[in-house]
Protein backbone atom coordinates (compact mmCIF):
# COMPACT_ATOMS: atom_id res chain seq x y z
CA UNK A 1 -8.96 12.31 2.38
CA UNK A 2 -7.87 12.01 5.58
CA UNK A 3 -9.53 14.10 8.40
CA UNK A 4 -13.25 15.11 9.10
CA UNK A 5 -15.27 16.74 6.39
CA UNK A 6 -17.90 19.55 7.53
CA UNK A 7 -21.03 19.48 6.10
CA UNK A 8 -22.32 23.35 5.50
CA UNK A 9 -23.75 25.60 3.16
CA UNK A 10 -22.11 24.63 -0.25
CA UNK A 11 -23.01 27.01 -3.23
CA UNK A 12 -26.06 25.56 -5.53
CA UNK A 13 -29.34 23.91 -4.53
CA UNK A 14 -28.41 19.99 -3.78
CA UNK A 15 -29.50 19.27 -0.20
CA UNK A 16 -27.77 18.07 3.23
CA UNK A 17 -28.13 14.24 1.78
CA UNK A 18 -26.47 15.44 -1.59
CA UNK A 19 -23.70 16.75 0.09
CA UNK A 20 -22.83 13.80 2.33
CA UNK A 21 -20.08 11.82 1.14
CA UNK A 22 -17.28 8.62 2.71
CA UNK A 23 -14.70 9.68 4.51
CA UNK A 24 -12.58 7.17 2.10
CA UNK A 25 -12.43 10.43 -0.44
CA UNK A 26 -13.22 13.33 -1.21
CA UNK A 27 -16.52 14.55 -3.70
CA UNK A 28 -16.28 15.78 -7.22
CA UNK A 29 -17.48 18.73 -6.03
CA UNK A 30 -16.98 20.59 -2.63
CA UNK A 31 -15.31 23.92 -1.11
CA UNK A 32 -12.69 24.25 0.78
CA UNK A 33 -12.19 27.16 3.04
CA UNK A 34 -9.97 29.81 5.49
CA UNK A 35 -6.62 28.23 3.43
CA UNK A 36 -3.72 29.57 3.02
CA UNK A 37 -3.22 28.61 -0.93
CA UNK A 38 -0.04 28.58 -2.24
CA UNK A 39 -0.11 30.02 -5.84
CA UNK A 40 2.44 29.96 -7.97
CA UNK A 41 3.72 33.24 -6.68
CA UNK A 42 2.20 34.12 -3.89
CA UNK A 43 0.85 32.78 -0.84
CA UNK A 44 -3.46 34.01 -0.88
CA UNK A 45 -3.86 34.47 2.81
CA UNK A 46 -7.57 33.54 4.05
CA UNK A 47 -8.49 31.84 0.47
CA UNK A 48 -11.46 29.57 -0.41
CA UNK A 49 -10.64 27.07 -3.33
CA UNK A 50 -14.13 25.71 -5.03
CA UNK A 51 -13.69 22.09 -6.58
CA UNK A 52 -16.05 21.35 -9.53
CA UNK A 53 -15.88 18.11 -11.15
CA UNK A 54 -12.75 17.19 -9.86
CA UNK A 55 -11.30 20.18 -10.84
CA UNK A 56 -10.29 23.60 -9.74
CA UNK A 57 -12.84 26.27 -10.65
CA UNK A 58 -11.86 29.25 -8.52
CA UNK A 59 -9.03 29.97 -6.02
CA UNK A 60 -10.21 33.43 -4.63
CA UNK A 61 -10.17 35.30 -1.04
CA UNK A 62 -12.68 33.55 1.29
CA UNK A 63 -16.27 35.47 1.29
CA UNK A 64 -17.17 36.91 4.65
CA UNK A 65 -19.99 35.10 6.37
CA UNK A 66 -19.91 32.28 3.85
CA UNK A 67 -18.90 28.86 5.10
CA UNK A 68 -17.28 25.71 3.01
CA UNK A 69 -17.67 22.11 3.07
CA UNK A 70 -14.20 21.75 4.44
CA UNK A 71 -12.72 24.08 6.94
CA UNK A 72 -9.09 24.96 6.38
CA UNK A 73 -8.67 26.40 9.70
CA UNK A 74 -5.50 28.55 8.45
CA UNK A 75 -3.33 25.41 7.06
CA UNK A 76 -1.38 26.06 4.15
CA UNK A 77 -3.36 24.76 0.97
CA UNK A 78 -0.63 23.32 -1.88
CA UNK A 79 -1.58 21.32 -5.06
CA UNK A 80 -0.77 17.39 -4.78
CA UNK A 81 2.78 16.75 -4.92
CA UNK A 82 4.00 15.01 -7.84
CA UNK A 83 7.13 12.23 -7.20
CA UNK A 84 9.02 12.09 -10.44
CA UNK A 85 11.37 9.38 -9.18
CA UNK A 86 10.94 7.02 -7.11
CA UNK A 87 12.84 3.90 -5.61
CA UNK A 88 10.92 3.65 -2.47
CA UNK A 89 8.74 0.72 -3.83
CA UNK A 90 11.80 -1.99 -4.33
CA UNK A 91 13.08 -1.10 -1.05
CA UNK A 92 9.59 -1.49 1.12
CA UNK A 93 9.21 -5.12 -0.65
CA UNK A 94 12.65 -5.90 0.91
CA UNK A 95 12.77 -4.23 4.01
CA UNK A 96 15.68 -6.05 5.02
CA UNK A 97 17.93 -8.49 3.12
CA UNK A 98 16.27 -11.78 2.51
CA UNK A 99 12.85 -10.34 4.34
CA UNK A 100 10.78 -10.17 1.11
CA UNK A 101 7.21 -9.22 0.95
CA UNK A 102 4.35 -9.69 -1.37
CA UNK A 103 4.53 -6.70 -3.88
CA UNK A 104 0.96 -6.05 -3.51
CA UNK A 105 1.37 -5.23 0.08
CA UNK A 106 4.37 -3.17 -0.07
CA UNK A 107 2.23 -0.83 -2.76
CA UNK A 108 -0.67 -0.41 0.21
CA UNK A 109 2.21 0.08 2.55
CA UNK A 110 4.09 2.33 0.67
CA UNK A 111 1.31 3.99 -0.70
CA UNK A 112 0.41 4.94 3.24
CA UNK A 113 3.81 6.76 3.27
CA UNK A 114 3.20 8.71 -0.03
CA UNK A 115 -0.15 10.10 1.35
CA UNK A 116 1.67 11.35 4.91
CA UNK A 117 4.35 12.99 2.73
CA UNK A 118 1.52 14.67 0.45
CA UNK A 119 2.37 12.84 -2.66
CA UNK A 120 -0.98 12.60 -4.72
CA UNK A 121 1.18 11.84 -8.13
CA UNK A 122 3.96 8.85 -7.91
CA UNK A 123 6.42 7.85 -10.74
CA UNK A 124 7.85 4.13 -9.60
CA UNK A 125 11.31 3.46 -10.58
CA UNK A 126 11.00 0.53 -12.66
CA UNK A 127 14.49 -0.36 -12.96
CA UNK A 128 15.23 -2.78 -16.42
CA UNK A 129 18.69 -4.52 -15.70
CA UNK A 130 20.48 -7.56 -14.57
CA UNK A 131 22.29 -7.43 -11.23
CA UNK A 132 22.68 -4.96 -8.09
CA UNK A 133 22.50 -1.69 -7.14
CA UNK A 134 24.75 -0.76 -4.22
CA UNK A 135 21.90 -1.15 -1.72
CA UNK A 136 19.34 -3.78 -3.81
CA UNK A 137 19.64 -6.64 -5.78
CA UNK A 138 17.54 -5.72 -9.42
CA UNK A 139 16.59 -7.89 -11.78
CA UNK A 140 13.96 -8.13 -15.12
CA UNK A 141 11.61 -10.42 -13.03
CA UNK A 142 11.24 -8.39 -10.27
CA UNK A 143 10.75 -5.33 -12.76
CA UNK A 144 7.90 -7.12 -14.14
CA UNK A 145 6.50 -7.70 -10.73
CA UNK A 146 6.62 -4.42 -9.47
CA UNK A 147 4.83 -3.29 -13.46
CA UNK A 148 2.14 -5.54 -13.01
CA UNK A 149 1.50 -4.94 -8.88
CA UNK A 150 1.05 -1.14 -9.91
CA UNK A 151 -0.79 -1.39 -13.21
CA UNK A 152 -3.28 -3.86 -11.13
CA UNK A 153 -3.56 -1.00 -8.03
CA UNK A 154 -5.80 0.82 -10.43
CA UNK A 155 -7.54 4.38 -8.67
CA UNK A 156 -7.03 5.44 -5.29
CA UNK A 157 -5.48 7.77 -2.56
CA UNK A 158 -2.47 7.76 -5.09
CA UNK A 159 -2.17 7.84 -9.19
CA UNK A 160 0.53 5.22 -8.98
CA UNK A 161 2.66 5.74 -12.64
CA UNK A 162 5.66 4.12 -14.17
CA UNK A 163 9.60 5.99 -14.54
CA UNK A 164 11.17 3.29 -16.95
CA UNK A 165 15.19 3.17 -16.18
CA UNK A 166 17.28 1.41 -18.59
CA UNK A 167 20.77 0.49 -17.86
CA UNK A 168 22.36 1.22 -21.52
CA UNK A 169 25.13 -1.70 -20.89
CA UNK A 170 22.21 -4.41 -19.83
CA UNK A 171 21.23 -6.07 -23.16
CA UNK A 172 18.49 -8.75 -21.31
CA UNK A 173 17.03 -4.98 -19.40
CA UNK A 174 17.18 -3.32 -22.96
CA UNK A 175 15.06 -6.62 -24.52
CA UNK A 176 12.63 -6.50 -21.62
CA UNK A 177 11.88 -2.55 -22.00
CA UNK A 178 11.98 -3.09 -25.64
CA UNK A 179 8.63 -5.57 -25.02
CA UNK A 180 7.42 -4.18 -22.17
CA UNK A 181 6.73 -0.44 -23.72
CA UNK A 182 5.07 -2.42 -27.21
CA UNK A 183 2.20 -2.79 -24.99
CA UNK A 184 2.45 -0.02 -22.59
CA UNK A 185 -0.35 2.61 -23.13
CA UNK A 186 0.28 6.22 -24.00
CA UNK A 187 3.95 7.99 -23.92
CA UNK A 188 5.98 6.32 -21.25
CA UNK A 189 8.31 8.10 -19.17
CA UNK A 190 12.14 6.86 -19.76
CA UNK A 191 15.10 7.41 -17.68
CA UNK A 192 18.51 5.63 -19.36
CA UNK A 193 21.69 5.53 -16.62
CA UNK A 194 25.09 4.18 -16.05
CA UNK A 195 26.19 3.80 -12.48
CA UNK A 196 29.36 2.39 -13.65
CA UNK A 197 31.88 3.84 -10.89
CA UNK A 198 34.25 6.25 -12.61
CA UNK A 199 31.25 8.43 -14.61
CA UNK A 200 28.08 9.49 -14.29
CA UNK A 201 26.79 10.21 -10.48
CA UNK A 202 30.21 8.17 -9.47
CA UNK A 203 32.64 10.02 -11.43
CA UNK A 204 34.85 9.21 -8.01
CA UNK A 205 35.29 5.73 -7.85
CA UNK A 206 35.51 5.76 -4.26
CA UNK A 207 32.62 7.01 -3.20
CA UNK A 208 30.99 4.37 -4.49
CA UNK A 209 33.62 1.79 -3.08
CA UNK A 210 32.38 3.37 0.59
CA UNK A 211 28.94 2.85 -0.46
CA UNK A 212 29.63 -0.92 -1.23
CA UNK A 213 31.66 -1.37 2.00
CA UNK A 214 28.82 0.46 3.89
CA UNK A 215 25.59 -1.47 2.66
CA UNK A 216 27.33 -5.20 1.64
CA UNK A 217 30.02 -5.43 4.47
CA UNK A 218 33.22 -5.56 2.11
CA UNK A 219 36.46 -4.42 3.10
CA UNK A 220 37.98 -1.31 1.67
CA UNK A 221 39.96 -4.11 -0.46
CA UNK A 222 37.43 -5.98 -1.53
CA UNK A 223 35.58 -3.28 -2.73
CA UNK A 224 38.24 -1.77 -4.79
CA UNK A 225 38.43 -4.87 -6.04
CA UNK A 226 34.82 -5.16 -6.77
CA UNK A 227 34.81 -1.92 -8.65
CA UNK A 228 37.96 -2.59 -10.87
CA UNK A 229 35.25 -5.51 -11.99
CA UNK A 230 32.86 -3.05 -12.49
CA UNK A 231 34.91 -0.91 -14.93
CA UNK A 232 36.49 -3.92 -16.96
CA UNK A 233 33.21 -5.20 -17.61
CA UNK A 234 31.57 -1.73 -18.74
CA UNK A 235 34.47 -0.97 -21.24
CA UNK A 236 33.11 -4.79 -22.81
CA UNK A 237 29.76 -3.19 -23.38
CA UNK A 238 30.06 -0.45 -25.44
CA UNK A 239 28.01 -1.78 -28.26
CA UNK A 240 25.01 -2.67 -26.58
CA UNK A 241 25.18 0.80 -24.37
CA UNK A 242 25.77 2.33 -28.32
CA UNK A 243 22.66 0.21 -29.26
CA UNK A 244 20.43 1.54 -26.34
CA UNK A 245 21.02 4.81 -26.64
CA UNK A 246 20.42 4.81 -30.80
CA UNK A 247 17.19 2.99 -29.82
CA UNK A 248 15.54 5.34 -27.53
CA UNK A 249 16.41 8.68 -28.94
CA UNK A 250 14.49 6.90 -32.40
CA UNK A 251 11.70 6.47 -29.81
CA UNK A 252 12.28 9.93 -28.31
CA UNK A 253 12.19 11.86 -31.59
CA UNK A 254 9.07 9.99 -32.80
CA UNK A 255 7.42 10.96 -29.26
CA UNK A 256 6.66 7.72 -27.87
CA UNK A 257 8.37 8.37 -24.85
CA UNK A 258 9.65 11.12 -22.86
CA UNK A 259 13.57 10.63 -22.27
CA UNK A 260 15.17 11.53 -19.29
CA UNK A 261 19.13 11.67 -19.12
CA UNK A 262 20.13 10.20 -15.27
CA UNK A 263 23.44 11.93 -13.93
CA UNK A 264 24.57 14.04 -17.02
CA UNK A 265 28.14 14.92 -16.47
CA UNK A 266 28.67 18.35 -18.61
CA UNK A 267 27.50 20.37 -21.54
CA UNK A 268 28.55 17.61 -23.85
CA UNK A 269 26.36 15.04 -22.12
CA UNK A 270 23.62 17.67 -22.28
CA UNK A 271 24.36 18.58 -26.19
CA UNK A 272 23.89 14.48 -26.72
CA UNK A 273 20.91 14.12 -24.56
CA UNK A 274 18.94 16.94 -27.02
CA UNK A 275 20.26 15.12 -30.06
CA UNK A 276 18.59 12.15 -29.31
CA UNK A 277 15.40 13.94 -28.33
CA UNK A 278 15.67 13.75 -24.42
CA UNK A 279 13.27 15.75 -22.89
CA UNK A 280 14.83 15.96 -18.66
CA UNK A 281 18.40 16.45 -17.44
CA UNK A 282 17.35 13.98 -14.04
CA UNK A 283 19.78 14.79 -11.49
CA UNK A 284 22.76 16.51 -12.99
CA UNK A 285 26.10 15.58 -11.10
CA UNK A 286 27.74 19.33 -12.33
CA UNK A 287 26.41 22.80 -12.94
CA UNK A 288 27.85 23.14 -16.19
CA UNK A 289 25.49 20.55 -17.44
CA UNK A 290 22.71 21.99 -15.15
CA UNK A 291 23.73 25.33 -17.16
CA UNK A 292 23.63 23.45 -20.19
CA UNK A 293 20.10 21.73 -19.47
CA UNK A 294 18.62 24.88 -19.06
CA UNK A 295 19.83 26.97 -21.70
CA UNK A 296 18.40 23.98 -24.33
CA UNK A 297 15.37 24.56 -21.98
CA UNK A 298 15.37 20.98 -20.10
CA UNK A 299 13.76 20.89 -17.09
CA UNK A 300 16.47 20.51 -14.44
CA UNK A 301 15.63 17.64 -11.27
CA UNK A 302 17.42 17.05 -8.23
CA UNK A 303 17.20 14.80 -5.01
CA UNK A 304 14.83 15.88 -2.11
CA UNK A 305 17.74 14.08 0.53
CA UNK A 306 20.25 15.70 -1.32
CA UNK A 307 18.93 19.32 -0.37
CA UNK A 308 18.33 17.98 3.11
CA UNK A 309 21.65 16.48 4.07
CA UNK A 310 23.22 19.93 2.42
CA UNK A 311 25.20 17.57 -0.32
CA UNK A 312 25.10 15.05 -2.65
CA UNK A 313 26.40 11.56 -1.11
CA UNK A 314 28.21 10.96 -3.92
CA UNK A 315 30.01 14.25 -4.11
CA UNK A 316 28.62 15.69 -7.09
CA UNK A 317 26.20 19.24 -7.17
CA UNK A 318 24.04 20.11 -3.81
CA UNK A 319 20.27 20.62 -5.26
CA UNK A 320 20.49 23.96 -3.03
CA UNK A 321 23.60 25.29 -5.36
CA UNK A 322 21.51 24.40 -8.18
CA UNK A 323 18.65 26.42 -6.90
CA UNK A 324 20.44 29.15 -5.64
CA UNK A 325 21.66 29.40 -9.47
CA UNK A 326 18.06 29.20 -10.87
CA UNK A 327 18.63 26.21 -12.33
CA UNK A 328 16.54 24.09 -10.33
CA UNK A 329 12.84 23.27 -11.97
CA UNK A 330 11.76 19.94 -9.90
CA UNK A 331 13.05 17.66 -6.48
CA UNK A 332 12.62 14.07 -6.51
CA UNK A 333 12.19 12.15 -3.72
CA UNK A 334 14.69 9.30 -4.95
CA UNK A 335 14.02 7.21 -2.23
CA UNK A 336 12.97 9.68 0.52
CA UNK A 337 8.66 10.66 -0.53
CA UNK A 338 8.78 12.37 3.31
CA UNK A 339 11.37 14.86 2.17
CA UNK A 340 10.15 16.67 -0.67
CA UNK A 341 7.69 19.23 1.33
CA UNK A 342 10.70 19.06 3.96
CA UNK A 343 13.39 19.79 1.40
CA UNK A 344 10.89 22.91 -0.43
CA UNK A 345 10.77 24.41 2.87
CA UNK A 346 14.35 23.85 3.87
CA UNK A 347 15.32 25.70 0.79
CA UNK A 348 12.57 28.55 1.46
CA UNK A 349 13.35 28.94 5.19
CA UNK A 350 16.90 29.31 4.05
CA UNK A 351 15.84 32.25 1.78
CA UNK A 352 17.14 30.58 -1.31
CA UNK A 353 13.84 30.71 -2.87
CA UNK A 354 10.82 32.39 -1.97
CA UNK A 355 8.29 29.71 -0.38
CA UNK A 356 5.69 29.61 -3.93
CA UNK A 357 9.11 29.24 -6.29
CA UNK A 358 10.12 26.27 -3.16
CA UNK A 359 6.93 24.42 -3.48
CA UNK A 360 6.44 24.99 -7.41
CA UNK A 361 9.94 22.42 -7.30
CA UNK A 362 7.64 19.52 -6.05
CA UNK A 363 4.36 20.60 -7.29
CA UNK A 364 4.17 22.44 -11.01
CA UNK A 365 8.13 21.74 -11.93
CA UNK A 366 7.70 18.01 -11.08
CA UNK A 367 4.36 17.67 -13.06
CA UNK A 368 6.14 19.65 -16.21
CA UNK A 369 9.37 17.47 -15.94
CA UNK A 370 6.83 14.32 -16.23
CA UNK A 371 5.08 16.04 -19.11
CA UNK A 372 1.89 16.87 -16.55
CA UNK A 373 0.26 19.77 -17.55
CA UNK A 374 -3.16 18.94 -15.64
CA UNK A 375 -1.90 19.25 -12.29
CA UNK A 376 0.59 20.92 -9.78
CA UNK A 377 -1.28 24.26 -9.49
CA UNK A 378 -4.03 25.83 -7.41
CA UNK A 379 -5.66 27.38 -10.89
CA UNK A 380 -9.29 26.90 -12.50
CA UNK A 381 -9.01 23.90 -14.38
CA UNK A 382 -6.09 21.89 -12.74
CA UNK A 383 -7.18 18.59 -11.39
CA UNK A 384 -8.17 19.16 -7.49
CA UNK A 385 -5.44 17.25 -5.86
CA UNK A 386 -4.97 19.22 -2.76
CA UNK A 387 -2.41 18.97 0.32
CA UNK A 388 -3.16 20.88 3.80
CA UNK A 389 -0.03 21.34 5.73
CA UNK A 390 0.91 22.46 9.01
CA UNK A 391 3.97 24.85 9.04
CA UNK A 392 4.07 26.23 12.65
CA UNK A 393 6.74 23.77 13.51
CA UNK A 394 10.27 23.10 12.53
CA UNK A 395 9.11 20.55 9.96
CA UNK A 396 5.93 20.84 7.86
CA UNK A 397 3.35 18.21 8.96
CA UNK A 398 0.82 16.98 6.42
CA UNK A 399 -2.52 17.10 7.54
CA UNK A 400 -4.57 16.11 5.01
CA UNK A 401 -4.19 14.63 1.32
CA UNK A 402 -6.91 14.73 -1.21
CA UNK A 403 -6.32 13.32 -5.17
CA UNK A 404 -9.23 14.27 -7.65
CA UNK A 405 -12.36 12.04 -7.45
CA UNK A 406 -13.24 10.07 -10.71
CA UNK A 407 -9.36 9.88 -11.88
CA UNK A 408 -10.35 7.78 -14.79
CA UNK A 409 -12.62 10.47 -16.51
CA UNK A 410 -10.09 13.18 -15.28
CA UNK A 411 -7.11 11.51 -17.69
């Protein structure tokens, strides 16, 4: 945790010396008091939340004349906030182009900015293909890299966790996940995409083309160019993106992974996505297939930038529409961990949602779409990752971050 912790009259009989504990984190047991905790749909004003063994025991109204381990002092008390997708990771090891730094040091680094933006749960993009995204160059080696830097980061500040992306039209990204999840413990989390310009989150071509002239300095020519490439190449691959998609929906329907569709389209896209045992509709580019993901009962994920700039970048659905439709379970931070508390209160100060329903998108909906059940609520057994947050200004400011002690016997 970050902060001071108080020292005071905790419930039981364990003495002053019991009690003490590091700075460095926070005890398996400890009270926390005068909080404003945000339940799931309400906000308990003067509350008291008692941590036992890591986990929640009680969330109740703060006893008069009792005092707490931790004082509160009126901040707003959320659960951790659970990142479902993010890209942050392959752009702090490359900070700028050709400026490359050691992948254990960009976790630490990165990890620093997770913990400011409350983010006690992280899903890394780990991104299987050959070639470039608009703003990164990706490739299988570096994949592996960025696996084995967070695998070896082991418990801290942060559960660091792995989103698998697949591009279905990269046969050397398909081989790689292929061996990489024989080995991976538990369910993994997939996400298959196509950024192919002309479908998917570019259905128009040229917003894409801007975003290559923007970030790689090509002329409006060159780019066009570039993406008539693009779209050659991607009708050559329709039997490896045919071979993908058969593989992991035989993985999805035997429940060795949890399949996420990236930038479904429509109700089609949705209807396919089911079929084959996908689980997530993970950042749907329309609100027919957001309508769609629902009504099959998908959880429905959006962009924590896109509700904050008012719009997608690429033209497709804002994440406020979405919300303003109920269709909205879970933000993302993409590639943006500061703005998912921003975005949950943008959407809440707007009066889109009600503030609980506005943090439930980052908290409980983000720890559902990941298949999370032990986390993302203040209630008596969720594990006790806790956020303190200062909203007196325009922008929430997160004071304090605190993940569960003893993560390993937690699960």
């Amino acid at each position: 945790m970050t902060g001071s912790a108080v020292q005071s009259a905790a419930p039981g009989t364990a003495t002053a010396a019991d009690r003490a504990w590091s700075l460095g984190a926070p005890p398996a047991d400890f009270t926390l008091g005068h909080v404003r905790a945000v339940l799931p749909d309400r906000i308990l004003e003067d509350a008291r939340v008692a941590i036992r063994h890591g986990r929640i025991a009680e969330v109740a109204p703060h006893p008069a004349g009792r005092a707490a381990d931790i004082d509160g002092a009126g901040l707003l008390c959320l659960p951790g906030v659970v990142d479902v997708h993010s890209d942050g990771l392959e752009r702090e090891v490359l900070p700028r182009p050709g400026a490359r730094l050691p992948w254990e040091f960009a976790l630490v680094s990165f990890e620093g900015k997770l913990r400011a933006a409350g983010v006690t749960t992280v899903f890394h993009g780990a991104a299987f293909e050959e070639g470039s995204s608009p703003s990164a160059p990706r490739s299988v080696a570096a994949t592996r890299e960025l696996c084995a830097a967070v695998a070896a980061r082991g418990a801290g500040p942060v559960e660091h966790r792995l989103l698998h992306r697949l591009d279905v039209r990269c046969a050397h990204g398909l081989a790689a996940l292929q061996g990489h999840l024989a080995t991976f413990p538990g369910p993994a989390l997939v996400s298959h995409e196509d950024h192919t310009p002309g479908q998917g989150q570019y259905a128009d071509r040229t917003y894409y083309e801007r975003y290559l002239a923007g970030t790689r300095g090509l002329s409006e020519d060159e780019a066009r160019t570039h993406v008539d490439e693009l779209v050659v190449r991607r009708d050559g691959l329709l039997d490896i993106r045919d071979s993908a998609l058969g593989w992991l929906g035989e993985r999805a329907r035997a429940g060795v992974i949890r399949l996420a569709g990236h930038d479904p389209a429509d109700a089609e896209e949705i209807d396919a996505l089911v079929a084959r045992g996908g689980a997530v509709a993970e950042f749907p580019t329309t609100l027919e297939a957001a309508r769609a993901a629902r009504e099959h009962g998908l959880p429905v994920v959006a962009g924590a930038p896109n509700v904050l700039r008012g719009g997608s970048h690429a033209g497709n659905v804002s994440g406020a529409e979405l919300a303003a439709h109920g269709l909205l379970t879970a933000l993302a931070s993409d590639y943006l961990p500061s703005g998912l508390i921003a975005a949950a209160f943008l959407l809440a100060g707007r009066g889109i949602l009600p503030l609980p329903a506005a943090i439930g998108l980052v908290t409980a909906g983000a720890a559902d779409a990941a298949g999370l059940g032990d986390r993302g609520r203040l209630a008596p057994g969720a594990r006790a990752d806790l956020v303190l947050v200062d909203a007196a200004g325009d922008w929430p400011v997160v004071r304090t971050a605190m993940r569960a002690e003893s993560s390993a016997q937690l699960g």
